[in-house]
PDB file of N, CA and C in Angstrom:
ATOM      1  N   UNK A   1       0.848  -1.172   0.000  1.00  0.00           N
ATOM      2  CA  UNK A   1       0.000   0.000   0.000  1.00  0.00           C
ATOM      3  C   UNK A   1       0.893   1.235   0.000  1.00  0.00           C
ATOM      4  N   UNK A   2       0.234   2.329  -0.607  1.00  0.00           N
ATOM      5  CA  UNK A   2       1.179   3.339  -0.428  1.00  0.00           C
ATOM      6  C   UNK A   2       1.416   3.835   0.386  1.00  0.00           C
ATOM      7  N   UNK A   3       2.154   5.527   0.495  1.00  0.00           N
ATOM      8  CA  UNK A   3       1.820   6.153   1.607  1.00  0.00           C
ATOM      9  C   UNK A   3       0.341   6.839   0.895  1.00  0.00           C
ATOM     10  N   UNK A   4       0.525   7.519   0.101  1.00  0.00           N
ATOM     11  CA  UNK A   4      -0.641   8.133  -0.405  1.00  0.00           C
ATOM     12  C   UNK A   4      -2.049   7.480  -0.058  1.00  0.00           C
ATOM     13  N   UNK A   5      -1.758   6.309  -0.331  1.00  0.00           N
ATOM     14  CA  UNK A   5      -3.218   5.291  -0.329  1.00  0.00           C
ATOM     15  C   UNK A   5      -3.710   5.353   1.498  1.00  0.00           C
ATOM     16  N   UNK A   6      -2.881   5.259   2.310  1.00  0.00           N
ATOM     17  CA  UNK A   6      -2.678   4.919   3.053  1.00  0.00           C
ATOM     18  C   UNK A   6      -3.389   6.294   4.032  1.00  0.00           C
ATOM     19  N   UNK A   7      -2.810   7.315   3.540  1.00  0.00           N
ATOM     20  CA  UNK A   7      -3.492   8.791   4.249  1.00  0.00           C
ATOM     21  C   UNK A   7      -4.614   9.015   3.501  1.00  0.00           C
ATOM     22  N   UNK A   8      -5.479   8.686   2.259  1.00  0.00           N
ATOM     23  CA  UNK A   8      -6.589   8.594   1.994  1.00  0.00           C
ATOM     24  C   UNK A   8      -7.284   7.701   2.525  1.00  0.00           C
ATOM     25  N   UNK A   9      -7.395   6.248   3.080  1.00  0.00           N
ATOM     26  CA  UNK A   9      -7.857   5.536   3.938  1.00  0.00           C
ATOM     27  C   UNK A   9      -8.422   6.266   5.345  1.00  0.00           C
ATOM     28  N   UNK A  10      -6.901   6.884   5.913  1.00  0.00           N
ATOM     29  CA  UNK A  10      -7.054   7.421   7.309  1.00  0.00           C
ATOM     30  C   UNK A  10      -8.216   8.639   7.318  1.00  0.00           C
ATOM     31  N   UNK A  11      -7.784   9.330   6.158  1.00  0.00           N
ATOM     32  CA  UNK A  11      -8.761  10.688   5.665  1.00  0.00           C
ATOM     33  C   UNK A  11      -9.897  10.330   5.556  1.00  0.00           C
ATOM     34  N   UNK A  12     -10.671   8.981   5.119  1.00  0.00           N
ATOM     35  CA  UNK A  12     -11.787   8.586   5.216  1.00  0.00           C
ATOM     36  C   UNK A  12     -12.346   8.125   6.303  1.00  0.00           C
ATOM     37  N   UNK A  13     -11.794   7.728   7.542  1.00  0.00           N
ATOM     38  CA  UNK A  13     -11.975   6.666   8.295  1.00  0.00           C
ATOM     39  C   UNK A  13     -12.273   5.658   8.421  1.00  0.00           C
ATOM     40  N   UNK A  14     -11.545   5.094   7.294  1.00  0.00           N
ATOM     41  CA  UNK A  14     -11.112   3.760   6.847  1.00  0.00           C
ATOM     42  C   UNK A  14     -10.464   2.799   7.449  1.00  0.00           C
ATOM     43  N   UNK A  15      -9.174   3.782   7.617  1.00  0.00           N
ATOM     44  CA  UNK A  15      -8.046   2.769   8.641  1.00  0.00           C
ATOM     45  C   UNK A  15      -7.832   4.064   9.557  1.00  0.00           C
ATOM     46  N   UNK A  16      -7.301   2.816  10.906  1.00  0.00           N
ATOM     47  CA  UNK A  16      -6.860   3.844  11.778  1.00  0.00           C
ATOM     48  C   UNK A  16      -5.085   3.374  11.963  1.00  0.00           C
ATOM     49  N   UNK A  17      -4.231   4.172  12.388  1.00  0.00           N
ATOM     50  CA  UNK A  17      -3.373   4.063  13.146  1.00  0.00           C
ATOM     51  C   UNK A  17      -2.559   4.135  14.466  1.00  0.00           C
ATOM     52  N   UNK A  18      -3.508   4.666  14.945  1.00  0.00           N
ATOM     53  CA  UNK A  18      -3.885   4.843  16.298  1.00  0.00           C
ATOM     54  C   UNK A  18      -2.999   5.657  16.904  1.00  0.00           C
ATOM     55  N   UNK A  19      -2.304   7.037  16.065  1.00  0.00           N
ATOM     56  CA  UNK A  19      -1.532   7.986  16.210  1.00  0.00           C
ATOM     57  C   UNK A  19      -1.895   9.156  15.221  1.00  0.00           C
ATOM     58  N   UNK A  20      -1.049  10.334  15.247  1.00  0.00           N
ATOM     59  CA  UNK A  20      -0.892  11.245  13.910  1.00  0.00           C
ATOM     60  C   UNK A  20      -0.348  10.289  12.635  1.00  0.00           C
ATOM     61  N   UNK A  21      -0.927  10.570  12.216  1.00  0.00           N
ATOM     62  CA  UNK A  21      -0.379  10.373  10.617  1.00  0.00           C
ATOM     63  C   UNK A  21       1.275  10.410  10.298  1.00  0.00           C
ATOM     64  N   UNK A  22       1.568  11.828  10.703  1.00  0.00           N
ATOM     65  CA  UNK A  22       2.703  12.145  10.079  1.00  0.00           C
ATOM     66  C   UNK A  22       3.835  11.216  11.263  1.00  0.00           C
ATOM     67  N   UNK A  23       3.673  11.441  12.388  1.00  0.00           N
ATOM     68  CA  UNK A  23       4.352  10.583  13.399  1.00  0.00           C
ATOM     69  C   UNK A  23       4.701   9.064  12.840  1.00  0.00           C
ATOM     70  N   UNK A  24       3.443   8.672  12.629  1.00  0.00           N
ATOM     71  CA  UNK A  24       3.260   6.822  12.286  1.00  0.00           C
ATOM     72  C   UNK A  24       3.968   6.908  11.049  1.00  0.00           C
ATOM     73  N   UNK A  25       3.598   7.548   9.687  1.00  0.00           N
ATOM     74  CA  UNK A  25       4.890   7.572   8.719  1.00  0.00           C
ATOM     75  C   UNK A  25       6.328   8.000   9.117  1.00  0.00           C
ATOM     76  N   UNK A  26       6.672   8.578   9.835  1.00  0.00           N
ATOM     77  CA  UNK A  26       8.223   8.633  10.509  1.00  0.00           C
ATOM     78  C   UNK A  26       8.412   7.290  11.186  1.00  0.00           C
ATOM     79  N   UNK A  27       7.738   6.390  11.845  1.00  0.00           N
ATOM     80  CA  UNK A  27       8.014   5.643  12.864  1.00  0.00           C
ATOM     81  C   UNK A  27       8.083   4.288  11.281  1.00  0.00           C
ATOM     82  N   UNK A  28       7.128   3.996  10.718  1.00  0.00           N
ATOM     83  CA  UNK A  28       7.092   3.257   9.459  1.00  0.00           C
ATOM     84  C   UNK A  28       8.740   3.289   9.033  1.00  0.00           C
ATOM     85  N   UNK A  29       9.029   4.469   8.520  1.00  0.00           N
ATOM     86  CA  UNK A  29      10.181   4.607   7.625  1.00  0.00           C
ATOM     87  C   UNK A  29      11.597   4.725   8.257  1.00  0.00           C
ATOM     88  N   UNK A  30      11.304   4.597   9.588  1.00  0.00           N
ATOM     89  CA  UNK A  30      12.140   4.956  10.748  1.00  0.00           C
ATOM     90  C   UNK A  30      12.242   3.361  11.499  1.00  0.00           C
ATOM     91  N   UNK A  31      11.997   3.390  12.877  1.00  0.00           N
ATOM     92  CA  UNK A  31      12.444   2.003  13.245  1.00  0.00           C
ATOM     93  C   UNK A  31      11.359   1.031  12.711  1.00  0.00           C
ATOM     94  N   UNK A  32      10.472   1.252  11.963  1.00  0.00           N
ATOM     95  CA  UNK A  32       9.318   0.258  11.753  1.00  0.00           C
ATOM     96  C   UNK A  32       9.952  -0.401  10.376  1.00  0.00           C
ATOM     97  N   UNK A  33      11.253  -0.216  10.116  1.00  0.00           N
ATOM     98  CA  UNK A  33      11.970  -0.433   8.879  1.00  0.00           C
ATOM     99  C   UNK A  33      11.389  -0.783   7.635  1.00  0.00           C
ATOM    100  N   UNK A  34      10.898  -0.275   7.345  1.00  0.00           N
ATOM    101  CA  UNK A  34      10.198  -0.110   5.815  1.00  0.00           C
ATOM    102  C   UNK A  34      11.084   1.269   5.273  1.00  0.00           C
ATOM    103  N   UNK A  35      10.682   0.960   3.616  1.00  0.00           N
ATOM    104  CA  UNK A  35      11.965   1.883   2.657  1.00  0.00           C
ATOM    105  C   UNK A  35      11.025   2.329   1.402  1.00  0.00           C
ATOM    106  N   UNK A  36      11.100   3.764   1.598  1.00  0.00           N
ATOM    107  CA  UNK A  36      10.172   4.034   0.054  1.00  0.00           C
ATOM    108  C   UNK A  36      11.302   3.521  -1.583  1.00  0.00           C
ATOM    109  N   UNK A  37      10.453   3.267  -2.324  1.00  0.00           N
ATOM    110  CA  UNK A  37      10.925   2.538  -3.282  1.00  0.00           C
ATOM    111  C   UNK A  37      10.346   3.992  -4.431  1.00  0.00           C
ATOM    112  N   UNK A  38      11.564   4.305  -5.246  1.00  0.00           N
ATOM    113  CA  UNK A  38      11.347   5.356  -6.305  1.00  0.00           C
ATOM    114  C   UNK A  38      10.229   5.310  -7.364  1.00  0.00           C
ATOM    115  N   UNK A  39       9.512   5.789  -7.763  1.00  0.00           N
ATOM    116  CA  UNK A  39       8.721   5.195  -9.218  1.00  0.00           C
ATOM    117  C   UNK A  39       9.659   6.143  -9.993  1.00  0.00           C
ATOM    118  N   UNK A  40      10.204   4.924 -10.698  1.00  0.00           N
ATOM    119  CA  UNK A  40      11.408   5.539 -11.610  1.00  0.00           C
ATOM    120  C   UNK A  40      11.311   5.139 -13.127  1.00  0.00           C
ATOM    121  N   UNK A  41      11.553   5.135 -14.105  1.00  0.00           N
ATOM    122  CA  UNK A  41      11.835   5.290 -15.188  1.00  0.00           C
ATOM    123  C   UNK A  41      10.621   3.490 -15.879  1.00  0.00           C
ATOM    124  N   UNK A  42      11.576   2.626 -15.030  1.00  0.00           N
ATOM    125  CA  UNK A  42      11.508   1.420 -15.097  1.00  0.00           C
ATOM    126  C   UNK A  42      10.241   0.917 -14.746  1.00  0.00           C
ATOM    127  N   UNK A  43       9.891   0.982 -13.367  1.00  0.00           N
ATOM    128  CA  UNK A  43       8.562   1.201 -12.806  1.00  0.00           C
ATOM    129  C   UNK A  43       7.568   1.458 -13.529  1.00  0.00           C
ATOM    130  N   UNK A  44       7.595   3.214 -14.487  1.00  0.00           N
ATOM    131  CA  UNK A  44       6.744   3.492 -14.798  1.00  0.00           C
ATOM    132  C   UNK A  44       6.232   2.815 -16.637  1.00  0.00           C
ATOM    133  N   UNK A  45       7.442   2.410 -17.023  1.00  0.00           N
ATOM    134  CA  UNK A  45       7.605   1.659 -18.033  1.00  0.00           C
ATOM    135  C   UNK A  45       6.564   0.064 -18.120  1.00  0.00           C
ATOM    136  N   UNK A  46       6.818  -0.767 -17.056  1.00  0.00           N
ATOM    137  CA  UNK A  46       6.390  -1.962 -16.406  1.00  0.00           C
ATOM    138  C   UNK A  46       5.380  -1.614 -16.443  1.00  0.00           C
ATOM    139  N   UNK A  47       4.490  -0.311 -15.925  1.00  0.00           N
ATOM    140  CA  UNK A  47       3.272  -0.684 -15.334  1.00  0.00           C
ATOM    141  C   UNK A  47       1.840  -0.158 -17.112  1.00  0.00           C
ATOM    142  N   UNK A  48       3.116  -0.374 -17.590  1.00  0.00           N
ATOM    143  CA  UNK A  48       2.144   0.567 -19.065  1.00  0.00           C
ATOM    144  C   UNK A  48       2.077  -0.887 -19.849  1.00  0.00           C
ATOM    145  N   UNK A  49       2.974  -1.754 -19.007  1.00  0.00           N
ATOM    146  CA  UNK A  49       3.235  -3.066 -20.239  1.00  0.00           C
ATOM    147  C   UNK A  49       3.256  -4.449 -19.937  1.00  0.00           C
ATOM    148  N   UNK A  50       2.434  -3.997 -18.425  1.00  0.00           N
ATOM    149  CA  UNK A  50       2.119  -5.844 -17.298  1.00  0.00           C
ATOM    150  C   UNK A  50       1.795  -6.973 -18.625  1.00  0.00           C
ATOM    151  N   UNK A  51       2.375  -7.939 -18.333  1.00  0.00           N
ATOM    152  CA  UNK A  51       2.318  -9.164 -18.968  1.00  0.00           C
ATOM    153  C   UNK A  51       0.977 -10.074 -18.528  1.00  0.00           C
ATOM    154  N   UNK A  52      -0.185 -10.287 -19.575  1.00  0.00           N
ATOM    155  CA  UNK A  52      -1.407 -11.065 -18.759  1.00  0.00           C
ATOM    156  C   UNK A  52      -2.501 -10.528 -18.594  1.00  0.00           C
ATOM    157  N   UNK A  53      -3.205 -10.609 -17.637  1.00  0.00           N
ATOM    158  CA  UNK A  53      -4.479  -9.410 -17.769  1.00  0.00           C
ATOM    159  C   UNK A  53      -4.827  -9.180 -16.439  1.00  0.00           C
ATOM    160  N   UNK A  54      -4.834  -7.730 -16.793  1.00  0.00           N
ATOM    161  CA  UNK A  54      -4.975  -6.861 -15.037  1.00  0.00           C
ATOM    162  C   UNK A  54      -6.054  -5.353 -16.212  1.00  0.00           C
ATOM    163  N   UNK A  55      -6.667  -4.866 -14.986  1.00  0.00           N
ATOM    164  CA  UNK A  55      -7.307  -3.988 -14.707  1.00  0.00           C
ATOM    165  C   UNK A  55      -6.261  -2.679 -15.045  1.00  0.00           C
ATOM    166  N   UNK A  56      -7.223  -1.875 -15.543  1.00  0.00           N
ATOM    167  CA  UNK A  56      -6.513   0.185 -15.827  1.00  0.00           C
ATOM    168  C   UNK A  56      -6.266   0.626 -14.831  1.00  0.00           C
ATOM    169  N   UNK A  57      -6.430   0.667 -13.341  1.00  0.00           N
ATOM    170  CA  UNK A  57      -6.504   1.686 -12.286  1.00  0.00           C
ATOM    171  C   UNK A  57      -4.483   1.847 -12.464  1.00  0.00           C
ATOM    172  N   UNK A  58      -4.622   3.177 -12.936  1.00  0.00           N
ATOM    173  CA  UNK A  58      -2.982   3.480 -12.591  1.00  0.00           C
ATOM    174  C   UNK A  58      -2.215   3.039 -11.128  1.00  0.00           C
ATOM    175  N   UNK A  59      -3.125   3.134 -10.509  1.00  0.00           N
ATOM    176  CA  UNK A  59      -2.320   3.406  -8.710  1.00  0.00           C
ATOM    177  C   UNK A  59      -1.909   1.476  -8.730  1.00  0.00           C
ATOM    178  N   UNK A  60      -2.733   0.492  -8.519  1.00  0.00           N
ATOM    179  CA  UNK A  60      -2.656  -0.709  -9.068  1.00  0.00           C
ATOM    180  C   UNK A  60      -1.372  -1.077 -10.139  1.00  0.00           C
ATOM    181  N   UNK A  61      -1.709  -0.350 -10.815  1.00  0.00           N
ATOM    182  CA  UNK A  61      -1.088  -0.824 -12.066  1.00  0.00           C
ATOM    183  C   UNK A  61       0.876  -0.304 -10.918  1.00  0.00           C
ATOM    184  N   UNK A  62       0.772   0.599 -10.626  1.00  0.00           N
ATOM    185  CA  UNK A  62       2.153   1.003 -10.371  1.00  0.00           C
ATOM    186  C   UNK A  62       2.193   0.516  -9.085  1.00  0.00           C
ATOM    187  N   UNK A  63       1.757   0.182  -8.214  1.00  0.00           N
ATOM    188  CA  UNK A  63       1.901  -0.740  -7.466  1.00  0.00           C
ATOM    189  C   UNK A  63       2.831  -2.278  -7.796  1.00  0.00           C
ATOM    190  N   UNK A  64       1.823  -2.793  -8.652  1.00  0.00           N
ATOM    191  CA  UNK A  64       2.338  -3.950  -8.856  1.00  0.00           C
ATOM    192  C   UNK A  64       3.737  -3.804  -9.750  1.00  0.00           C
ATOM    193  N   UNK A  65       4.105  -3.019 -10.669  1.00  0.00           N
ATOM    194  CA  UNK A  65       5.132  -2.497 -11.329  1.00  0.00           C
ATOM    195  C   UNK A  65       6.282  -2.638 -10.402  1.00  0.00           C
ATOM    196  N   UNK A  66       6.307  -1.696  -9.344  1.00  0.00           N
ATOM    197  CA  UNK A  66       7.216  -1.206  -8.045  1.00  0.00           C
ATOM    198  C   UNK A  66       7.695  -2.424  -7.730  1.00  0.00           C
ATOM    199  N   UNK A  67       6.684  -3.655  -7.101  1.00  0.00           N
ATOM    200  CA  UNK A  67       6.963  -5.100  -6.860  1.00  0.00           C
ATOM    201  C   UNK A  67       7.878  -5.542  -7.910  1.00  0.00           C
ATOM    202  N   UNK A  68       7.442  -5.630  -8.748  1.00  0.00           N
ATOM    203  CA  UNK A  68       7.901  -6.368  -9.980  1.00  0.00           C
ATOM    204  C   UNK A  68       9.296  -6.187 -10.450  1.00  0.00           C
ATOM    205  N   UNK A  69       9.387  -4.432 -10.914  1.00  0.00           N
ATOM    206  CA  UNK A  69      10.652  -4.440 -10.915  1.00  0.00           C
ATOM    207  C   UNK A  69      12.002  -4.424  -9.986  1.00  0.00           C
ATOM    208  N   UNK A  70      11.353  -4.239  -8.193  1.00  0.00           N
ATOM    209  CA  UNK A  70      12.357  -4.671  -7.059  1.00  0.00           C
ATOM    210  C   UNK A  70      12.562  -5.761  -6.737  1.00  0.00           C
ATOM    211  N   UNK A  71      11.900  -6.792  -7.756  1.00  0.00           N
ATOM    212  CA  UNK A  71      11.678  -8.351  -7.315  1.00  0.00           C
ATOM    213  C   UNK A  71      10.914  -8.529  -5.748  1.00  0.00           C
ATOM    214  N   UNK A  72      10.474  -8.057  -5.175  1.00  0.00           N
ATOM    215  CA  UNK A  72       9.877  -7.967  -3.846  1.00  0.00           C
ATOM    216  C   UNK A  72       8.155  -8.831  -3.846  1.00  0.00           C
ATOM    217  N   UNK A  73       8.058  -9.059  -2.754  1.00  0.00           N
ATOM    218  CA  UNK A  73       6.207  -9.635  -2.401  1.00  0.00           C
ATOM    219  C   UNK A  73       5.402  -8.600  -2.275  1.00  0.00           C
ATOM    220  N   UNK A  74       4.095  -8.743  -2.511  1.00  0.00           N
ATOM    221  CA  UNK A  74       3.476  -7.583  -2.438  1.00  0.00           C
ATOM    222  C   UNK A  74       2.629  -8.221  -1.702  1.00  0.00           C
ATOM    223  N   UNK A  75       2.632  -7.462  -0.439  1.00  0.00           N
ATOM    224  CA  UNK A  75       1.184  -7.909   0.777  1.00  0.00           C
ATOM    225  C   UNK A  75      -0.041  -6.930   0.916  1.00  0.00           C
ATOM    226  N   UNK A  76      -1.268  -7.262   0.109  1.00  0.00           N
ATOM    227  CA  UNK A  76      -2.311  -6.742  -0.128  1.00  0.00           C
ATOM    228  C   UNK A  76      -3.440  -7.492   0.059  1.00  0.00           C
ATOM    229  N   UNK A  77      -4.556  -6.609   0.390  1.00  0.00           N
ATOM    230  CA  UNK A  77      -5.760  -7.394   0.399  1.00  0.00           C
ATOM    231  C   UNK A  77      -6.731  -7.089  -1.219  1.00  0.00           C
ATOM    232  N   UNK A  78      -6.419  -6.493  -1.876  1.00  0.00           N
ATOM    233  CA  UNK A  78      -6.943  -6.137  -3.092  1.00  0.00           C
ATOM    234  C   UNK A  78      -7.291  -7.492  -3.784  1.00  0.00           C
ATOM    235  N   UNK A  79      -8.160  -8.175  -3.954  1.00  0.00           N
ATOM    236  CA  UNK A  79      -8.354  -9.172  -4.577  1.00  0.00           C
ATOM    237  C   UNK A  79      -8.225  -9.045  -6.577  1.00  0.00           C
ATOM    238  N   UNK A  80      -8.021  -7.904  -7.022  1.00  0.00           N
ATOM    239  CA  UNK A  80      -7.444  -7.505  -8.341  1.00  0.00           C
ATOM    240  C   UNK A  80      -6.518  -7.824  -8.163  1.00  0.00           C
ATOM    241  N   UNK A  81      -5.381  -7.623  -7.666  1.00  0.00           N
ATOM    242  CA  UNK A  81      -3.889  -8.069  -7.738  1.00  0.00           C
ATOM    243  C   UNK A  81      -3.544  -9.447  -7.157  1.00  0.00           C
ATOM    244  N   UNK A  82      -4.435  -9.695  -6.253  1.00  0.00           N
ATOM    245  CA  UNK A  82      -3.844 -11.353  -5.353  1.00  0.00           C
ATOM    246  C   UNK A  82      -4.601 -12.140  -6.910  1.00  0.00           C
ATOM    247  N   UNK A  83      -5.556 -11.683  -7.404  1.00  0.00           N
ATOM    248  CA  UNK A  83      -5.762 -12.809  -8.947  1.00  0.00           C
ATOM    249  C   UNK A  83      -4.756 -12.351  -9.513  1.00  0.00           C
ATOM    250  N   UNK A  84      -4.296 -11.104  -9.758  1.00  0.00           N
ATOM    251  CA  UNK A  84      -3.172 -11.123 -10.895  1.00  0.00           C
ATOM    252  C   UNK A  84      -2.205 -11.865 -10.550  1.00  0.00           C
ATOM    253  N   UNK A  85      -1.718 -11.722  -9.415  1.00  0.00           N
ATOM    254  CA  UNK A  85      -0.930 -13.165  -8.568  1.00  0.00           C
ATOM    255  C   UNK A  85      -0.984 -14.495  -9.032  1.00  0.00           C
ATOM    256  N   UNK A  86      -1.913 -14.863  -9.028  1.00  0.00           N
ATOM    257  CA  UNK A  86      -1.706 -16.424  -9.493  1.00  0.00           C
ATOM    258  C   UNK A  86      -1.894 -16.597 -10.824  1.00  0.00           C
ATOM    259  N   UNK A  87      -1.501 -15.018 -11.648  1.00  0.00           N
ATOM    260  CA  UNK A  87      -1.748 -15.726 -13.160  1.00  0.00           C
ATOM    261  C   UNK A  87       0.127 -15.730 -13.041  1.00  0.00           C
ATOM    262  N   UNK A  88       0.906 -15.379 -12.166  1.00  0.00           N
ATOM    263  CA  UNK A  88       2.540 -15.713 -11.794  1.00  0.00           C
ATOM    264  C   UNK A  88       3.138 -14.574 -12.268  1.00  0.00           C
ATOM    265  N   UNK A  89       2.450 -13.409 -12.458  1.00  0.00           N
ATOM    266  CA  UNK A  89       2.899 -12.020 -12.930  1.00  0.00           C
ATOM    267  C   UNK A  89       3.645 -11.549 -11.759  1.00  0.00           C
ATOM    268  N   UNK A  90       3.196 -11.011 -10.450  1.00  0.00           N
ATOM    269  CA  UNK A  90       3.613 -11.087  -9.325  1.00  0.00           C
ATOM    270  C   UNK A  90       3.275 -11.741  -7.958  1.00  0.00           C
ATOM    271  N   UNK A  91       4.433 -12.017  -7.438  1.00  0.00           N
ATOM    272  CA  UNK A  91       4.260 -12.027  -5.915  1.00  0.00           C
ATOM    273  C   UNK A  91       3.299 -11.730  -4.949  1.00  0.00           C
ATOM    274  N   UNK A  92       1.883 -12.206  -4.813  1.00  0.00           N
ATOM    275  CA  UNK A  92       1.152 -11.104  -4.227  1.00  0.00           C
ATOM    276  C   UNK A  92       0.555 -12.132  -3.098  1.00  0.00           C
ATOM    277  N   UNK A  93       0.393 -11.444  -1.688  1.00  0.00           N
ATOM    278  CA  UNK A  93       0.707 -12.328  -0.273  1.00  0.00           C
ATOM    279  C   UNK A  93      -0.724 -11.717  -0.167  1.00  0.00           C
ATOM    280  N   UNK A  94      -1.807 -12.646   0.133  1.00  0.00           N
ATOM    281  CA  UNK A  94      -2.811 -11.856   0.631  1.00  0.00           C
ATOM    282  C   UNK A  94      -2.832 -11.043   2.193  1.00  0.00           C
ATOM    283  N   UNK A  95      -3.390 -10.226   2.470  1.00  0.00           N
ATOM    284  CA  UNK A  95      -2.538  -9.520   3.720  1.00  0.00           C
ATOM    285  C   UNK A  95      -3.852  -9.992   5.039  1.00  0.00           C
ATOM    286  N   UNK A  96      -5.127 -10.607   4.143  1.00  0.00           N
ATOM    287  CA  UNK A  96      -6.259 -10.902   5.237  1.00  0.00           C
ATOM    288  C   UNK A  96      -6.007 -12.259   5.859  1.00  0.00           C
ATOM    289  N   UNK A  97      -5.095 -13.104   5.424  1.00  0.00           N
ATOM    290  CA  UNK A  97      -4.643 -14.452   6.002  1.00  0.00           C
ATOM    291  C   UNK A  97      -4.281 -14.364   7.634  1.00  0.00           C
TER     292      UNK A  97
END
């Protein structure tokens, strides 16, 4: 999930974190060791040219891109991407298990 995605959730009262926002993203990127990953050149390339069949939503689409080209798992509950998952495009961990 993003950060973006992530403060639109909270903005809805969707998800909570059970702090400030901006605090819990310092503590995330800080000792909660997680690492923002660039949307870079490559990324944005990947996500115009997924192999298989997935859905238009850009945010999705570069999501799974980001995975793809860091070789990394992607832990989501989005049931669009955990199917794109088992067509072996990416890595995708369902996160409701």
């Amino acid at each position: 999930m993003t950060l973006w995605e992530i403060a639109m959730l909270v903005s809805k009262g969707r998800l909570s974190v059970g702090q400030d926002l901006g605090r819990w993203f310092a503590w995330l990127l800080g000792d909660g060791g997680m690492r923002l990953l660039a949307l870079d050149a490559r990324v944005a390339v990947d996500s115009v040219s997924l192999p298989g069949s997935f859905h238009s939503d850009p945010s999705d689409r570069l999501i799974v891109a980001t995975a793809r080209c860091h070789d990394m798992p992607l832990l989501t509950a989005d049931r669009a991407i955990l199917a794109y998952g088992a067509q072996g495009h990416v890595q995708a961990i369902d996160a409701t298990l």
